[in-house]
Protein backbone atom coordinates (compact mmCIF):
# COMPACT_ATOMS: atom_id res chain seq x y z
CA UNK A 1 0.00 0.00 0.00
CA UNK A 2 1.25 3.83 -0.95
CA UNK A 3 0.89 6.71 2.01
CA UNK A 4 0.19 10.06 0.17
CA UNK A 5 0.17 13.51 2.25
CA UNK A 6 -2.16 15.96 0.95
CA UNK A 7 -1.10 19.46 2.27
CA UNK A 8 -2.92 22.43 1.28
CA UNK A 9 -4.26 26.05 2.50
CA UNK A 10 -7.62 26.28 0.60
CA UNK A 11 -9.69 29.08 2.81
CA UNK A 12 -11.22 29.96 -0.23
CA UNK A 13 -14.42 28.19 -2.43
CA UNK A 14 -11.74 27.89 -5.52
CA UNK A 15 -8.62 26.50 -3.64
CA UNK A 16 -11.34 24.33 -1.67
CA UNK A 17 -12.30 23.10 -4.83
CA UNK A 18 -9.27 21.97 -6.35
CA UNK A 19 -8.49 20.41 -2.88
CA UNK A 20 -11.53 18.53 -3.24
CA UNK A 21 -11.06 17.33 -6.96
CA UNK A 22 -6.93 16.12 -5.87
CA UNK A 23 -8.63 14.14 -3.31
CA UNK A 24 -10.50 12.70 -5.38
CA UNK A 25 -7.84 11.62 -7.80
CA UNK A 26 -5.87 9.94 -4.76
CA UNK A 27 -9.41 7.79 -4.50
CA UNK A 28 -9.30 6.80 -8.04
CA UNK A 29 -10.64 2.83 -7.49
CA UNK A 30 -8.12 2.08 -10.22
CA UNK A 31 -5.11 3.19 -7.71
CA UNK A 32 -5.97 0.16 -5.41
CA UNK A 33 -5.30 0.62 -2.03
CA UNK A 34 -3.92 3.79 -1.43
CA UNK A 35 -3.62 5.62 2.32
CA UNK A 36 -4.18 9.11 2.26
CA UNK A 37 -3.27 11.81 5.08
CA UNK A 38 -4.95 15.07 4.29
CA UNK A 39 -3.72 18.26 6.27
CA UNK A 40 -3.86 21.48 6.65
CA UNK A 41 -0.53 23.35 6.03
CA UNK A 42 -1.06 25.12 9.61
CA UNK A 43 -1.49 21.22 11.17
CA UNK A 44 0.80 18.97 8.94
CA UNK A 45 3.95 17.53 10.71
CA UNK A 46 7.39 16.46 10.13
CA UNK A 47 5.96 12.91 10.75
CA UNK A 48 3.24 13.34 8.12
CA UNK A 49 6.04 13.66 5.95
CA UNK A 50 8.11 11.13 7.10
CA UNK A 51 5.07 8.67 6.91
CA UNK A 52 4.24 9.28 3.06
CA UNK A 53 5.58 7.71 0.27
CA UNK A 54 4.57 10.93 -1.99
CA UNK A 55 2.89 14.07 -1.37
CA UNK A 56 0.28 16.56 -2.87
CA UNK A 57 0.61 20.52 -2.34
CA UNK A 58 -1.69 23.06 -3.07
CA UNK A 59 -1.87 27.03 -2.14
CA UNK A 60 -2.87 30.20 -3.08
CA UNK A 61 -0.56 32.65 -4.36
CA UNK A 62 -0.81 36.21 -2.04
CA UNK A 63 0.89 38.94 -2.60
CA UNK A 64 3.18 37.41 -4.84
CA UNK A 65 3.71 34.22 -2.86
CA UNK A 66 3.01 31.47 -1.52
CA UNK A 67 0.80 31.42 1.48
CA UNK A 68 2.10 31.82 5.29
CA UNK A 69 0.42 28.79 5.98
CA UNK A 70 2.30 26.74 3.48
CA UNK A 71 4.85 28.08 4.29
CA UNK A 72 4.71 27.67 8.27
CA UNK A 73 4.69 24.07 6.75
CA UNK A 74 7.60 24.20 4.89
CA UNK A 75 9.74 26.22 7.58
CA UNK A 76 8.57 24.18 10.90
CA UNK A 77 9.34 20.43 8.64
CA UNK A 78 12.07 21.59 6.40
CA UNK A 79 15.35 20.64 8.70
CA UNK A 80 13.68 17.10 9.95
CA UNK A 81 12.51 15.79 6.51
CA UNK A 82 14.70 16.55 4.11
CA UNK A 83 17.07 14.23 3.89
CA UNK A 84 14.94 11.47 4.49
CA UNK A 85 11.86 12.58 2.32
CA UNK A 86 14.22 13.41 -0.74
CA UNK A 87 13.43 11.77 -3.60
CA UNK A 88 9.82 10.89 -2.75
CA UNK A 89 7.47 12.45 -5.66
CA UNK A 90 5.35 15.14 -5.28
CA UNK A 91 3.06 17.71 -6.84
CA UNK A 92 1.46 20.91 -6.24
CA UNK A 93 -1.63 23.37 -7.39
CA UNK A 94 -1.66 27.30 -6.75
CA UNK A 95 -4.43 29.24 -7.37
CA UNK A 96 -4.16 33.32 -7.23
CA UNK A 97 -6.11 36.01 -8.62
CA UNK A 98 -4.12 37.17 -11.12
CA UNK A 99 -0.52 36.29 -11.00
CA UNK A 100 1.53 32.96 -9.11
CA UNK A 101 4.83 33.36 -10.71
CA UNK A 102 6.37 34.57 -7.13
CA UNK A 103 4.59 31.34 -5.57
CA UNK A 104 5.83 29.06 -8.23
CA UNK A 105 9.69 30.32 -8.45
CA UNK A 106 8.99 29.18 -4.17
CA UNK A 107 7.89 26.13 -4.95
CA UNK A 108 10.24 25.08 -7.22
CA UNK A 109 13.27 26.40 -4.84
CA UNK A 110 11.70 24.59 -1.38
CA UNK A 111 10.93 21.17 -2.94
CA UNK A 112 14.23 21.39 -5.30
CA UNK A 113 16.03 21.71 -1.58
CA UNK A 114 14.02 19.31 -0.45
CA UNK A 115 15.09 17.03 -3.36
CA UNK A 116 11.31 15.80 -3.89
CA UNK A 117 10.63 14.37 -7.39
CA UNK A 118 8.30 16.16 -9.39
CA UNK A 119 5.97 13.42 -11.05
CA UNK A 120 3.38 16.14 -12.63
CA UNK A 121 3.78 19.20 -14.21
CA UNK A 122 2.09 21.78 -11.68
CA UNK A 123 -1.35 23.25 -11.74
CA UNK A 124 -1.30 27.35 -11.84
CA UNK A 125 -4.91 28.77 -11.76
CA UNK A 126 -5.43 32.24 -12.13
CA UNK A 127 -9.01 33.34 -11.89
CA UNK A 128 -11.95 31.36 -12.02
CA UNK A 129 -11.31 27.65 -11.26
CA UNK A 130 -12.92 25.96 -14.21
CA UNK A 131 -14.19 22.31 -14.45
CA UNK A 132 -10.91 21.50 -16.62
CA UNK A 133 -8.94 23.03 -13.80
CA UNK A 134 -10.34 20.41 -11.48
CA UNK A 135 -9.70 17.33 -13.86
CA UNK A 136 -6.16 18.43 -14.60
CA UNK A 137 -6.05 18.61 -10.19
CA UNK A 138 -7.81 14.99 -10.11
CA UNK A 139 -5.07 13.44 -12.80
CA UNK A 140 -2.34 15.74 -10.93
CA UNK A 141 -2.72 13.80 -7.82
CA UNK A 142 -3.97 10.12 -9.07
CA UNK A 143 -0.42 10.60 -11.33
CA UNK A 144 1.56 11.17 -7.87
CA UNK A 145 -0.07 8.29 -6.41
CA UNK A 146 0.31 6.06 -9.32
CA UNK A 147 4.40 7.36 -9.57
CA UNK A 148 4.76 6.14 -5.89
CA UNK A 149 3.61 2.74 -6.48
């Protein structure tokens, strides 16, 4: 059986959305038996990470970043995890109102330190989440699970 962590900040009806439709891509029957862990960035641990075989990220982008709360996740785990976790894959959605290039240039430098895998390309939303947003968020996070198997 595969562990995924799914850590997000969604306090918004669009991020809450996505979060909903990568969830539902780590339930995909055709994944088997796969254990999921879904956090909040403000409540996920150093031994959520340790426990996962992959993990699923999502955020908004404010003010040209990504959010405290993922990033309270990243700072209070960083030290603990990183050797061990490296090489795990992983994946992440942002969703801002207009521009995530700050919150993506973050990503990419925390999980290359990290030394996570990327098994996805990323999902960037700007504006309205559509319904092909939401697939691309399902097939996003079934692909991590699948790539930890």
């Amino acid at each position: 059986m595969v562990s995924i962590l799914l850590v997000h900040h969604s306090p918004s009806q669009a991020t809450s959305r996505i979060a909903e439709a990568a969830l539902s891509g780590l339930r995909m029957p055709e994944l088997g038996d796969v254990d999921i862990t879904v956090r909040s960035a403000l409540e996920a641990t150093s031994a959520d990470v340790l426990g996962a075989d992959a993990f699923v990220l999502g955020t908004t982008a404010n003010f040209g970043y990504i959010s405290g709360a993922l990033k309270h996740f990243f700072d209070t785990t960083y030290d603990e995890v990183r050797d061990p976790a490296a090489g795990r894959p992983f994946s992440y959605w942002i969703h801002g109102g207009y521009d995530t290039t700050g919150a993506e240039t973050a990503m990419k430098q925390i999980t290359t330190g990290l030394g996570w895998k990327l098994a996805f390309d990323p999902l960037t939303v700007t504006g309205e989440v559509t319904d092909e947003h939401l697939a691309a968020a399902t097939e996003l996070a079934a692909t991590v699970a699948a790539s930890a198997m």
